[in-house]
N, C-alpha and C. Protein backbone atom coordinates (compact mmCIF):
# COMPACT_ATOMS: atom_id res chain seq x y z
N UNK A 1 115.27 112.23 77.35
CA UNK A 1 114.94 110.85 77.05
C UNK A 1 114.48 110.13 78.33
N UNK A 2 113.31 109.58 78.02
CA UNK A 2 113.30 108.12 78.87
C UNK A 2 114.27 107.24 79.40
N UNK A 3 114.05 107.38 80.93
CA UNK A 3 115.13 106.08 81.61
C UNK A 3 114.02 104.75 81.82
N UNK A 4 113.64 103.44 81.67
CA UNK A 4 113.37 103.06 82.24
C UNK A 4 114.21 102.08 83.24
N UNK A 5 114.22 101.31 84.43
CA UNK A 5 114.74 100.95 85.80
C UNK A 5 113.77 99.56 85.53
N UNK A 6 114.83 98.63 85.14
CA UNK A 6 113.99 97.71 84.87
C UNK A 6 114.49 96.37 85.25
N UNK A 7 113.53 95.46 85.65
CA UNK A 7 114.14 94.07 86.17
C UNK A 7 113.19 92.99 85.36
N UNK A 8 113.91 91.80 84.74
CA UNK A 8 113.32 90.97 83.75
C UNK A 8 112.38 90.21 84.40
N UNK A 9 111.38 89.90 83.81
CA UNK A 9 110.31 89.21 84.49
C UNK A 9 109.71 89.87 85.37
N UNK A 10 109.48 90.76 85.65
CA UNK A 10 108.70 91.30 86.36
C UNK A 10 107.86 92.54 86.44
N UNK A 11 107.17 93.23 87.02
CA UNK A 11 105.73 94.47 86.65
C UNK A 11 106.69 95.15 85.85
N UNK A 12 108.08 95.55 85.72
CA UNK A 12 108.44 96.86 85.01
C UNK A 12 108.70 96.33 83.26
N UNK A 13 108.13 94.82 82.87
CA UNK A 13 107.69 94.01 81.78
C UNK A 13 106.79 95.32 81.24
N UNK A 14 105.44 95.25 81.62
CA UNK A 14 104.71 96.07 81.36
C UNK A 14 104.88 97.32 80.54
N UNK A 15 105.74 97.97 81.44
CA UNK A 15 106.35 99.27 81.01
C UNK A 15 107.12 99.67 79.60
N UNK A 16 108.44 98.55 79.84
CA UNK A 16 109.00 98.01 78.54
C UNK A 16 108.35 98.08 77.58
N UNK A 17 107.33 96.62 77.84
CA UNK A 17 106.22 96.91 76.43
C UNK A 17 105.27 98.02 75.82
N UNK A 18 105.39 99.09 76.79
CA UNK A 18 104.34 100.21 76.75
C UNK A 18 105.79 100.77 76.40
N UNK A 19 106.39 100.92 76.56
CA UNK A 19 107.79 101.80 75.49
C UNK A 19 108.00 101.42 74.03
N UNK A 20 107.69 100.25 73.97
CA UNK A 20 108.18 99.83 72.84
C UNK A 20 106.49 99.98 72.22
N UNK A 21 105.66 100.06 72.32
CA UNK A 21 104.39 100.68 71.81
C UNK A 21 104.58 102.04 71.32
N UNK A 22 105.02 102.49 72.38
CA UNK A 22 105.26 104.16 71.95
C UNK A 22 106.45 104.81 70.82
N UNK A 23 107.22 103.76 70.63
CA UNK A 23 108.18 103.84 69.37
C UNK A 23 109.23 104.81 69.52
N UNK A 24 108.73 105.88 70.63
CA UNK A 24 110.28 106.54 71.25
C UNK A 24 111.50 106.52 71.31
N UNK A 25 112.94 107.00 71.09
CA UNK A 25 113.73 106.54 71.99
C UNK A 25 113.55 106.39 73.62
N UNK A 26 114.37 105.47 74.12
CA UNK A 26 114.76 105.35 75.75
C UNK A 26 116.00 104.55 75.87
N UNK A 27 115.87 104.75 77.74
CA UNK A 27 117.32 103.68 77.58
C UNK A 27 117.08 102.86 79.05
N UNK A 28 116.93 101.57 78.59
CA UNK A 28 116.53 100.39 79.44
C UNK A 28 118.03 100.30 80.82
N UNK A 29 117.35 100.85 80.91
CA UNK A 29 119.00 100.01 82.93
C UNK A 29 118.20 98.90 83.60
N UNK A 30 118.67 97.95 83.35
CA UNK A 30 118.51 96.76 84.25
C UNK A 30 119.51 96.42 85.32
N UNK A 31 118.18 96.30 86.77
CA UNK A 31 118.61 96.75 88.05
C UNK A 31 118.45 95.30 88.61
N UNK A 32 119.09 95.14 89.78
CA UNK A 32 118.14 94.04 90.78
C UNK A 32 117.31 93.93 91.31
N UNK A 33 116.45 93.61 91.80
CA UNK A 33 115.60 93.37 92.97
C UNK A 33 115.23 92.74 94.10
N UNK A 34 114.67 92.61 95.19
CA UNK A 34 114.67 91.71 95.83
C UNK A 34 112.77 90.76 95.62
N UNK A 35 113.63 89.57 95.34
CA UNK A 35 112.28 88.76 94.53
C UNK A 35 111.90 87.55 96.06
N UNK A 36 110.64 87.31 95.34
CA UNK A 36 109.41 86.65 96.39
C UNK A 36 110.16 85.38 97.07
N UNK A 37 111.20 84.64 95.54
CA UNK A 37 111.73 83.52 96.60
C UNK A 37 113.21 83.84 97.33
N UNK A 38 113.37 85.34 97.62
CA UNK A 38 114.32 85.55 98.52
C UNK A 38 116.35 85.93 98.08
N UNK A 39 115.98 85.67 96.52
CA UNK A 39 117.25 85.94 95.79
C UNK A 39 116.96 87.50 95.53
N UNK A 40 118.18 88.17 95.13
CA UNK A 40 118.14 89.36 94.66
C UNK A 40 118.23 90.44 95.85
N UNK A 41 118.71 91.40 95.38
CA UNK A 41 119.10 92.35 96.15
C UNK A 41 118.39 93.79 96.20
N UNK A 42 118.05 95.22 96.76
CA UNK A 42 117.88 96.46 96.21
C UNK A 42 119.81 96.65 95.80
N UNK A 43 119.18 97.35 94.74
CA UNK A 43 120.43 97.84 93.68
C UNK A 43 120.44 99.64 93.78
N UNK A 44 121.57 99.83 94.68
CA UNK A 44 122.01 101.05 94.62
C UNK A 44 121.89 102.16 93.34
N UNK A 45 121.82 102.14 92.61
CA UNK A 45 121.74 102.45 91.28
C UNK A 45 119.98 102.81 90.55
N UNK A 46 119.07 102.23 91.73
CA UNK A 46 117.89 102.40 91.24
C UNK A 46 116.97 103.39 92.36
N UNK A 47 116.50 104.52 91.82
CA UNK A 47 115.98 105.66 92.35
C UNK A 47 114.37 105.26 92.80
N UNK A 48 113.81 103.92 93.17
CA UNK A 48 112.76 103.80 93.79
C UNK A 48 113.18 103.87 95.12
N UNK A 49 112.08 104.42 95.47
CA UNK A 49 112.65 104.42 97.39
C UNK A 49 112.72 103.00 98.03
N UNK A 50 111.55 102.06 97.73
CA UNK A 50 111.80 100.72 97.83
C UNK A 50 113.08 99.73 97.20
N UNK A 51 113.46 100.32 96.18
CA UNK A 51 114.06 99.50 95.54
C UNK A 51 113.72 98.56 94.68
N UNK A 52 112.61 99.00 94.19
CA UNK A 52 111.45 98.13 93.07
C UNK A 52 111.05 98.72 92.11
N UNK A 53 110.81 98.18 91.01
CA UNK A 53 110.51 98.61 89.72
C UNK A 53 108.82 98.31 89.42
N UNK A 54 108.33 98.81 88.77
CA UNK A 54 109.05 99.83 87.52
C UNK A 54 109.38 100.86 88.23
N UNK A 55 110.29 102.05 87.50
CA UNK A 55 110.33 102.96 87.92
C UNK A 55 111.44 104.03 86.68
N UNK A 56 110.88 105.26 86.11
CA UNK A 56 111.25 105.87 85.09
C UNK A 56 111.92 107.40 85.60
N UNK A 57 112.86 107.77 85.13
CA UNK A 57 113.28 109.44 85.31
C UNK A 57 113.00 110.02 84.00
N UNK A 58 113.13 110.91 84.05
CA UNK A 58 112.41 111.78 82.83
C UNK A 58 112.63 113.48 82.83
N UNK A 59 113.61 113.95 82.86
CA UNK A 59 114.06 115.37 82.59
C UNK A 59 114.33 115.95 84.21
N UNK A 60 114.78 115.15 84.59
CA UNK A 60 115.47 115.18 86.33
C UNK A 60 113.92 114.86 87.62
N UNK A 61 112.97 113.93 86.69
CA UNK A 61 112.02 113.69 87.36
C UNK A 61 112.07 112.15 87.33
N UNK A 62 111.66 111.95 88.94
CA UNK A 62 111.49 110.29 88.87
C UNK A 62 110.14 109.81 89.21
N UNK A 63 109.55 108.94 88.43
CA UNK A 63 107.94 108.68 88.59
C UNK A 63 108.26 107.07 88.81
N UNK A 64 107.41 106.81 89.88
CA UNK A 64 106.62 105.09 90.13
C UNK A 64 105.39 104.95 90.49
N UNK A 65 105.25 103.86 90.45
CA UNK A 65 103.85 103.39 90.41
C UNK A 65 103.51 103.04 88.70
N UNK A 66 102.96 101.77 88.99
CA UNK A 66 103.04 101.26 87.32
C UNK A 66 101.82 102.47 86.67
N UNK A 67 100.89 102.64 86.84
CA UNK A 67 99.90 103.35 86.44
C UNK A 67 100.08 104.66 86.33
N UNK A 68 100.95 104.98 87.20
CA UNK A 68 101.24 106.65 87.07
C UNK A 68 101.90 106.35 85.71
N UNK A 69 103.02 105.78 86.05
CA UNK A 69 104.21 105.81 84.89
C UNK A 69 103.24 105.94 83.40
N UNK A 70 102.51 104.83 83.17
CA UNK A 70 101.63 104.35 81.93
C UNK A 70 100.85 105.84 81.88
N UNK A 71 100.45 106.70 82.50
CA UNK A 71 99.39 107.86 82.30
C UNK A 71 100.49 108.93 81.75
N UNK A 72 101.27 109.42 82.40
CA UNK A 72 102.40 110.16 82.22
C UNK A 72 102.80 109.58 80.89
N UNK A 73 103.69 108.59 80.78
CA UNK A 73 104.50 108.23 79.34
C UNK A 73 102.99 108.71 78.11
N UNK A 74 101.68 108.00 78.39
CA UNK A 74 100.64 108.13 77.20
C UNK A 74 100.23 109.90 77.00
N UNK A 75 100.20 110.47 78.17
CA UNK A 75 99.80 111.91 78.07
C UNK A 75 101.51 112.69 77.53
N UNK A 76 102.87 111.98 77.81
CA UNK A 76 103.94 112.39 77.36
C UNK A 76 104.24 112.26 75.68
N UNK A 77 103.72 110.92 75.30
CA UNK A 77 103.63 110.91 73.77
C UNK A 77 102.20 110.70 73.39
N UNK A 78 101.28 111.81 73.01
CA UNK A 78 100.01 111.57 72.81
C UNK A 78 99.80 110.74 71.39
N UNK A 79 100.55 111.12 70.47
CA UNK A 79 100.74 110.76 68.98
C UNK A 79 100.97 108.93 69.40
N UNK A 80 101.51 108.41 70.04
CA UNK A 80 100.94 107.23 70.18
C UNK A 80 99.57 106.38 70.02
N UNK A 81 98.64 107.46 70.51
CA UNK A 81 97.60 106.88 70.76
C UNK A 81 97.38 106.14 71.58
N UNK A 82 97.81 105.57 72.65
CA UNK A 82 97.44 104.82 73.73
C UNK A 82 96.78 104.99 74.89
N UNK A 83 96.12 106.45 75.03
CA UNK A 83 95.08 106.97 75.87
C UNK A 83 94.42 107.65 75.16
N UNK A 84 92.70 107.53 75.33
CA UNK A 84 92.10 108.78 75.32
C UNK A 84 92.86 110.13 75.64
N UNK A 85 92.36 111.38 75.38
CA UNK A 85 92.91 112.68 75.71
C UNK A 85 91.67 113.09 76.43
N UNK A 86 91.75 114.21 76.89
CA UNK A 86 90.49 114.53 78.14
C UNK A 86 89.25 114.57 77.70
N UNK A 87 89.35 115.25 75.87
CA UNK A 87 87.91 115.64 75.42
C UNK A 87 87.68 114.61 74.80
N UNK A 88 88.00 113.42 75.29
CA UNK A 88 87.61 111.75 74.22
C UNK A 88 86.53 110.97 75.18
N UNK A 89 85.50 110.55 74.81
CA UNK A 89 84.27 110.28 75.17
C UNK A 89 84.91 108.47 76.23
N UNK A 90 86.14 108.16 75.56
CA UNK A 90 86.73 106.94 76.48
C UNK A 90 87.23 107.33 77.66
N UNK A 91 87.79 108.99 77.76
CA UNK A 91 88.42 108.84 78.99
C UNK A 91 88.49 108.54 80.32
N UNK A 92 87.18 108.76 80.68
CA UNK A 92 86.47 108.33 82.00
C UNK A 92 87.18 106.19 82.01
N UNK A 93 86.47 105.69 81.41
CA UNK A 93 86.67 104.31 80.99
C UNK A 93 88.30 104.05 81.48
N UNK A 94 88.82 105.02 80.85
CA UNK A 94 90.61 104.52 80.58
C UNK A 94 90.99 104.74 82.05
N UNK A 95 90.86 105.86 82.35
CA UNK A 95 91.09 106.45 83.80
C UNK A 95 90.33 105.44 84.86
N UNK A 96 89.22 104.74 84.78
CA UNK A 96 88.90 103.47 85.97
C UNK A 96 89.66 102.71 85.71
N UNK A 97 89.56 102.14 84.24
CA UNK A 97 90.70 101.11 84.24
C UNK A 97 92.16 100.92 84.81
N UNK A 98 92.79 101.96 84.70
CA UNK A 98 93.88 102.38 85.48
C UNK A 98 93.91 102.29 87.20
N UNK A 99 93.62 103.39 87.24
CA UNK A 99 92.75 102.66 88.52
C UNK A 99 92.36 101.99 89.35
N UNK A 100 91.68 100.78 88.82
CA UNK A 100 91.20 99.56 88.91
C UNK A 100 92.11 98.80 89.31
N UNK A 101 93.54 99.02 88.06
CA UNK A 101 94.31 97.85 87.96
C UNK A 101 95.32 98.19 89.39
N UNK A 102 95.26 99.36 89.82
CA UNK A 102 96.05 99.14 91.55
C UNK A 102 95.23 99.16 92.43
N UNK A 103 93.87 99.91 92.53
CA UNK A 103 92.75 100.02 93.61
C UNK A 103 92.02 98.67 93.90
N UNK A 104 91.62 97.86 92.69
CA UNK A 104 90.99 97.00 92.99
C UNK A 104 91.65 95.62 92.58
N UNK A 105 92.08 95.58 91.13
CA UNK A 105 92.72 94.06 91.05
C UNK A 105 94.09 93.67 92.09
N UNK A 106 95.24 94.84 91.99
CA UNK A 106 96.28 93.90 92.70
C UNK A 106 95.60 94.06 94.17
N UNK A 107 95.05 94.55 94.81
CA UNK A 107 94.59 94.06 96.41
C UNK A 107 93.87 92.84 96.88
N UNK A 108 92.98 92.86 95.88
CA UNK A 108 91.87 91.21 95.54
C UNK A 108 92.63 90.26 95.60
N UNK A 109 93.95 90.49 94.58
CA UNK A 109 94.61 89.57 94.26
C UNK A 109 95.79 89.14 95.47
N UNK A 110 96.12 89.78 96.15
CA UNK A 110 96.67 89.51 97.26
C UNK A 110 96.03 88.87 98.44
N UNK A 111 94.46 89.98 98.75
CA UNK A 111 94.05 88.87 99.43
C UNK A 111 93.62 87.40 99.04
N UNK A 112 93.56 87.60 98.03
CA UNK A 112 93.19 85.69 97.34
C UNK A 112 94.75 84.99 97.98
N UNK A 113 95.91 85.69 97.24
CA UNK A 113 97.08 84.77 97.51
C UNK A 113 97.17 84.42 99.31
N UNK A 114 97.01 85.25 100.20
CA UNK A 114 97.11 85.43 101.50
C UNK A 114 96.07 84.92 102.26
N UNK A 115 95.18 84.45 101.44
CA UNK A 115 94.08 83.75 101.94
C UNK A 115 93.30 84.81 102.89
N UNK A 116 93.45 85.78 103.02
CA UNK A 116 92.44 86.77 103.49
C UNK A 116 90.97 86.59 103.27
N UNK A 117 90.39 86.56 104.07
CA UNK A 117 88.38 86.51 103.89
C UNK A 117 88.17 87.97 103.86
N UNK A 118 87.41 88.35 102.53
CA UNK A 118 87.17 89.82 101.86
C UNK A 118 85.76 89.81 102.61
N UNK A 119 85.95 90.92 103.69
CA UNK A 119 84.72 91.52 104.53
C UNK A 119 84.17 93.13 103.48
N UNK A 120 82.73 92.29 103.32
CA UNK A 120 82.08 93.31 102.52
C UNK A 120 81.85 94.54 103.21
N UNK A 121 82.03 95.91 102.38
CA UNK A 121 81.70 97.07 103.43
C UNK A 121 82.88 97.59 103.95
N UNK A 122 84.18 96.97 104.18
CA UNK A 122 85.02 97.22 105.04
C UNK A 122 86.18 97.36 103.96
N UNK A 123 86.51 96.75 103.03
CA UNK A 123 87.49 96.51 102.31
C UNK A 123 87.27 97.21 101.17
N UNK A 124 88.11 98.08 100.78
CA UNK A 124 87.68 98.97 99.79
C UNK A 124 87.89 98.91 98.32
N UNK A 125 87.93 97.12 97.92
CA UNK A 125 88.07 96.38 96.74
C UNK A 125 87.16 95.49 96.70
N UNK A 126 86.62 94.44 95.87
CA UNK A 126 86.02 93.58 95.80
C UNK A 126 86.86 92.44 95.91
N UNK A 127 86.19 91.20 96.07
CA UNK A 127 86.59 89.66 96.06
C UNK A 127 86.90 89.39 94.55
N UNK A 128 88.16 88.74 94.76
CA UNK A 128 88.55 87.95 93.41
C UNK A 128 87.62 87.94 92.62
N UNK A 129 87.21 86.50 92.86
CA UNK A 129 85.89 86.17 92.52
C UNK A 129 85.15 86.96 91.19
N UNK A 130 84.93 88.37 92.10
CA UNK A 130 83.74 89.42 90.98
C UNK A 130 84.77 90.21 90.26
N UNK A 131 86.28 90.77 90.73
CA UNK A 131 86.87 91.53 89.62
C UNK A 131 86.77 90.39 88.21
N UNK A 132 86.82 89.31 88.57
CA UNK A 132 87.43 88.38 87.37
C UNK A 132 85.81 87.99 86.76
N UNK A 133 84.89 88.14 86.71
CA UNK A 133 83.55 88.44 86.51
C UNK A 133 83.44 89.88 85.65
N UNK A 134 84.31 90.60 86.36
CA UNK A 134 83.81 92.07 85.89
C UNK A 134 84.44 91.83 84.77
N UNK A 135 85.94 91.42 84.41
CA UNK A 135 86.94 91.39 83.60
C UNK A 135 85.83 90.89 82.49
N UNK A 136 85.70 89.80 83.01
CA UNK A 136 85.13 88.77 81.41
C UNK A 136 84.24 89.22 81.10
N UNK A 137 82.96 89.84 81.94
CA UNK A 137 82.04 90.35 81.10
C UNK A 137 82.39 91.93 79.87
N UNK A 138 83.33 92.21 80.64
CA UNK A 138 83.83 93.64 79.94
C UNK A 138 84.60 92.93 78.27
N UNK A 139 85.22 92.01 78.50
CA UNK A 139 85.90 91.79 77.32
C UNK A 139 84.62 90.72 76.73
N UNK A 140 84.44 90.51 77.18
CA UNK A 140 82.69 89.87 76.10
C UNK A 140 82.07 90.71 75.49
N UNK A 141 82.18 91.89 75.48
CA UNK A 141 81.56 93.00 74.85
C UNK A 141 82.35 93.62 74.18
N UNK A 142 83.72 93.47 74.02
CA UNK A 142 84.66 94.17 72.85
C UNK A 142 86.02 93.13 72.68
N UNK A 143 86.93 93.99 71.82
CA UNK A 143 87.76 93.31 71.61
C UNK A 143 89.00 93.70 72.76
N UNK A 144 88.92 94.81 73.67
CA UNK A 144 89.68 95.34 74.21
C UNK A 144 88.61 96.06 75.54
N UNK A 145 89.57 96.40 76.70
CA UNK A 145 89.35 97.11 77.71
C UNK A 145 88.18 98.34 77.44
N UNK A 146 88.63 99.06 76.31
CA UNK A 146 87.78 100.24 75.99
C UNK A 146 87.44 99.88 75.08
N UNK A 147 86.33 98.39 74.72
CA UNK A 147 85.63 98.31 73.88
C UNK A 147 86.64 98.25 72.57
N UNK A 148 86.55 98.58 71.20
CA UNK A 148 87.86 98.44 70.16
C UNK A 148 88.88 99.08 70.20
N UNK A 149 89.37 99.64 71.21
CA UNK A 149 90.08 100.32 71.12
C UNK A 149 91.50 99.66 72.35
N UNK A 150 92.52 99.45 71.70
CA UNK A 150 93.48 99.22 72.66
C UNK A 150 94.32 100.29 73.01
N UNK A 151 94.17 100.12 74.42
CA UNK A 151 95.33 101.26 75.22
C UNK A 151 95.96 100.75 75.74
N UNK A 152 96.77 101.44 76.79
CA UNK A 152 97.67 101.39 77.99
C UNK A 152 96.77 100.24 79.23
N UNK A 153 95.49 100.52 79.67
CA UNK A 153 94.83 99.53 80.37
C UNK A 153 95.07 98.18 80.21
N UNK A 154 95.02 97.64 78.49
CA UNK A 154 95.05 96.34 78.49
C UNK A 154 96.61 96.13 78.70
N UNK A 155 97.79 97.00 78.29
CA UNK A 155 99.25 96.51 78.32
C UNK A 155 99.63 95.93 80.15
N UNK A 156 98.92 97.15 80.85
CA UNK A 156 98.45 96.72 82.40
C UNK A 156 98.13 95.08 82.59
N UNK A 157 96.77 95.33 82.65
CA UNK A 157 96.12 94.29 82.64
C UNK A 157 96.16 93.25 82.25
N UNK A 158 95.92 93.16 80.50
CA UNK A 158 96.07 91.88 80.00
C UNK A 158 97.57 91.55 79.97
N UNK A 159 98.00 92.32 79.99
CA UNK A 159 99.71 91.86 80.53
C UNK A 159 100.15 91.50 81.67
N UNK A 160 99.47 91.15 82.57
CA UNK A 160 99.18 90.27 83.74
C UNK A 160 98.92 89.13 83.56
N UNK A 161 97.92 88.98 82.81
CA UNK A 161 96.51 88.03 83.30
C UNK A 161 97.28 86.82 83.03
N UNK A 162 98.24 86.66 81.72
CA UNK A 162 99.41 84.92 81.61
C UNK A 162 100.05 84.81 82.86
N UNK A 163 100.47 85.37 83.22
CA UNK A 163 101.24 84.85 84.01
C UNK A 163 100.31 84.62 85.35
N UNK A 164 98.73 84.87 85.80
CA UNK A 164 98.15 84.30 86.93
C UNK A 164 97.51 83.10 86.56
N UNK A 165 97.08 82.84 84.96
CA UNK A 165 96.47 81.72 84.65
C UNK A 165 97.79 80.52 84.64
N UNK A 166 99.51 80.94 84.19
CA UNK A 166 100.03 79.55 84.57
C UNK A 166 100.05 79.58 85.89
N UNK A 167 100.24 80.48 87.00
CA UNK A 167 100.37 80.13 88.61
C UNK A 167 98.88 79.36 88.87
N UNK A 168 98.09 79.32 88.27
CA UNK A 168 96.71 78.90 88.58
C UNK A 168 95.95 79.75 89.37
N UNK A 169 96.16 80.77 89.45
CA UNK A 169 95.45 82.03 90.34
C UNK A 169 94.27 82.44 89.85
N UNK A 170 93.95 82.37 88.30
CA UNK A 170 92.95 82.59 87.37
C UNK A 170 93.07 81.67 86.33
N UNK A 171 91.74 81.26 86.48
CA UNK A 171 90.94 80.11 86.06
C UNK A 171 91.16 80.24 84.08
N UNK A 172 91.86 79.23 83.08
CA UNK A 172 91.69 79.87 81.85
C UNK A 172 90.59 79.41 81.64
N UNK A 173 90.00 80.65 80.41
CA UNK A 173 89.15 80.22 79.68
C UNK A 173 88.78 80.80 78.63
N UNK A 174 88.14 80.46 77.45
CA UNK A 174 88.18 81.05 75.88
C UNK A 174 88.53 82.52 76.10
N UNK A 175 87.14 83.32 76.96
CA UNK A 175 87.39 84.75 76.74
C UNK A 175 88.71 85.30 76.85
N UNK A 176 89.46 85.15 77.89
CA UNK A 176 90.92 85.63 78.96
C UNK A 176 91.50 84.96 77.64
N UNK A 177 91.72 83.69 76.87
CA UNK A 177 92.71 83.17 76.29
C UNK A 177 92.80 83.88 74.12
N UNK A 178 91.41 84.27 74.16
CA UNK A 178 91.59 85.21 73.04
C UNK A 178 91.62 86.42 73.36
N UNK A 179 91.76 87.01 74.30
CA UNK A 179 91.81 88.45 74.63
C UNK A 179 93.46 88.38 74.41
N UNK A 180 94.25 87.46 75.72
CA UNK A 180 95.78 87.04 75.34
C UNK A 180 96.08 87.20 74.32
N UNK A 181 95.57 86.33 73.53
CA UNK A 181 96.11 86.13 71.66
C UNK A 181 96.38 87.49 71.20
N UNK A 182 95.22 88.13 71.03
CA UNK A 182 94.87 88.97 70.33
C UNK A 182 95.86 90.43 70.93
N UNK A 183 96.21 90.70 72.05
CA UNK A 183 97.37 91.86 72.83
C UNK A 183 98.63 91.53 72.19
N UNK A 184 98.68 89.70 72.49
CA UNK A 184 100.18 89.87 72.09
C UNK A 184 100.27 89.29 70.66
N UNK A 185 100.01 89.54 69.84
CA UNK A 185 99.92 89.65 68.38
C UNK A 185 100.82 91.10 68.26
N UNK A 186 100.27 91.95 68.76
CA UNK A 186 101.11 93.26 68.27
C UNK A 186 102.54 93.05 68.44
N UNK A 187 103.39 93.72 66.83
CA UNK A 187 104.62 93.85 67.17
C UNK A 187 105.42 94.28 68.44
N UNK A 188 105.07 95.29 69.04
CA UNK A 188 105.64 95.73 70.38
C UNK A 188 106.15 94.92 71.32
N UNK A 189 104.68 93.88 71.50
CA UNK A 189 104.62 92.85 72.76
C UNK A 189 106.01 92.11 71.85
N UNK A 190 106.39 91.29 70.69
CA UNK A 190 107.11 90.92 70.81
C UNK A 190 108.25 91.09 70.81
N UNK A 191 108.58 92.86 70.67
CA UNK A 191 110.10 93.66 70.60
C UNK A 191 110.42 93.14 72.48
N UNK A 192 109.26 93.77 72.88
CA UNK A 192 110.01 94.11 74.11
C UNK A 192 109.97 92.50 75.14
N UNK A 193 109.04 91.37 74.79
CA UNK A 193 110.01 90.28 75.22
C UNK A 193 110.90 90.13 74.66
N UNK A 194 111.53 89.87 73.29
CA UNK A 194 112.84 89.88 73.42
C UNK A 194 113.85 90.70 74.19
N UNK A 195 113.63 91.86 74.60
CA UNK A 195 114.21 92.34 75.20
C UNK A 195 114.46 91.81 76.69
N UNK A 196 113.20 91.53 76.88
CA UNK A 196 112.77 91.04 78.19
C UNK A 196 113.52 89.90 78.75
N UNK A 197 113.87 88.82 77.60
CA UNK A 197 114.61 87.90 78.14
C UNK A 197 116.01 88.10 77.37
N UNK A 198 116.33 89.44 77.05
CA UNK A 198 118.15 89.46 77.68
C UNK A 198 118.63 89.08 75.87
C-alpha cells in the first residue's frame, strides 16, 4: 500500500488529490513541516531528507519530488487513466508538462517572488510573464493540459494556479478561472479537500 507523508495546505495537497483520483487504498500520515512564516518543525517520522513533503513509500521504497511521485503513482495504477502510456500519441505532451511544472514554472515563479531579473540565455526557464502566456494559450485550445483529456499535469498545475491568483502572483482571468471550475468539479478534488482540512 501507499504511504502518503503529508502536511495540510501544502504541495503534498496535490498528491492527496491525485490519490483520491486513483481510487486506491493508502494511508495518509500527517507530518510537520517547517513553513515560510517560520512555525513548524522537520518531523522525525518523515523519510524526506529535507523534511518536506510530498513524499510517498511504496513496498520499502521512498519517492519525492512532486512529479516523480505523480509519474510513478499514474504508471503504478494505469487503470486510472491519468497518464498517457508510452504508445499514446499524448505522451510526449504529458511528459513536458510534468516537467515543465518543476523545470520551468516553479523557478519563474520564484524568481518573480525574489524579484530576480530573468537574464535571457543564461537561465534555463523562462520569465513569468511567458510561462503564464504559454499556460493560457494552451488552455484556449482545450479543455485541459492535453487538450480533452485530463491527467496528472493539470492535478499539478491547475492545482496550483488558486492559490497564486489569491496571493496575487497571477493575474485572474476568464481562461485560468474556468479551467479552475472545471478541475475542481471532479469528485476527487472534493474527497481529498475534505481531507485536506482535517
Amino acid at each position: 500500500m501507499v504511504t502518503l507523508f503529508h502536511a495540510p495546505n501544502s504541495r503534498s495537497s496535490s498528491i492527496l488529490w491525485l490519490l483520491e483520483e486513483i481510487g486506491a487504498p493508502y494511508t495518509l500520515k500527517v507530518v510537520s513541516i517547517r513553513r515560510g512564516d517560520g512555525t513548524g518543525a522537520v518531523d522525525p517520522e518523515n523519510p524526506h531528507p529535507y523534511g518536506k513533503v510530498p513524499v510517498i513509500t511504496h513496498n520499502g521504497r521512498t519517492i519525492f519530488e512532486t512529479p516523480a511521485i505523480a509519474l510513478y503513482l499514474a504508471d503504478l495504477f494505469p487503470q486510472a487513466g491519468l497518464g498517457p502510456k508510452p504508445t499514446e500519441p499524448e505522451r510526449g505532451a504529458y511528459l513536458t508538462w510534468l516537467f515543465y511544472y518543476s523545470g520551468v514554472i516553479e523557478p519563474s515563479l520564484t524568481a518573480k517572488f525574489l524579484n530576480i531579473r530573468h537574464m535571457q540565455g543564461t537561465f534555463g526557464w523562462a520569465p513569468f510573464d511567458e510561462v503564464l502566456a504559454h499556460l493560457t494559450s494552451t488552455l484556449q485550445t482545450g479543455h485541459y493540459l492535453l487538450g480533452e483529456r485530463f491527467s496528472i499535469a493539470d492535478i499539478l498545475i491547475g492545482g496550483t494556479l488558486p492559490i497564486l491568483i489569491m496571493r496575487g502572483i497571477v493575474p485572474e482571468s476568464d481562461t485560468f478561472n474556468d479551467y479552475i471550475a472545471r478541475i475542481r468539479e471532479r469528485p476527487a478534488f472534493g474527497r481529498a479537500r475534505a481531507k485536506d482540512s482535517g
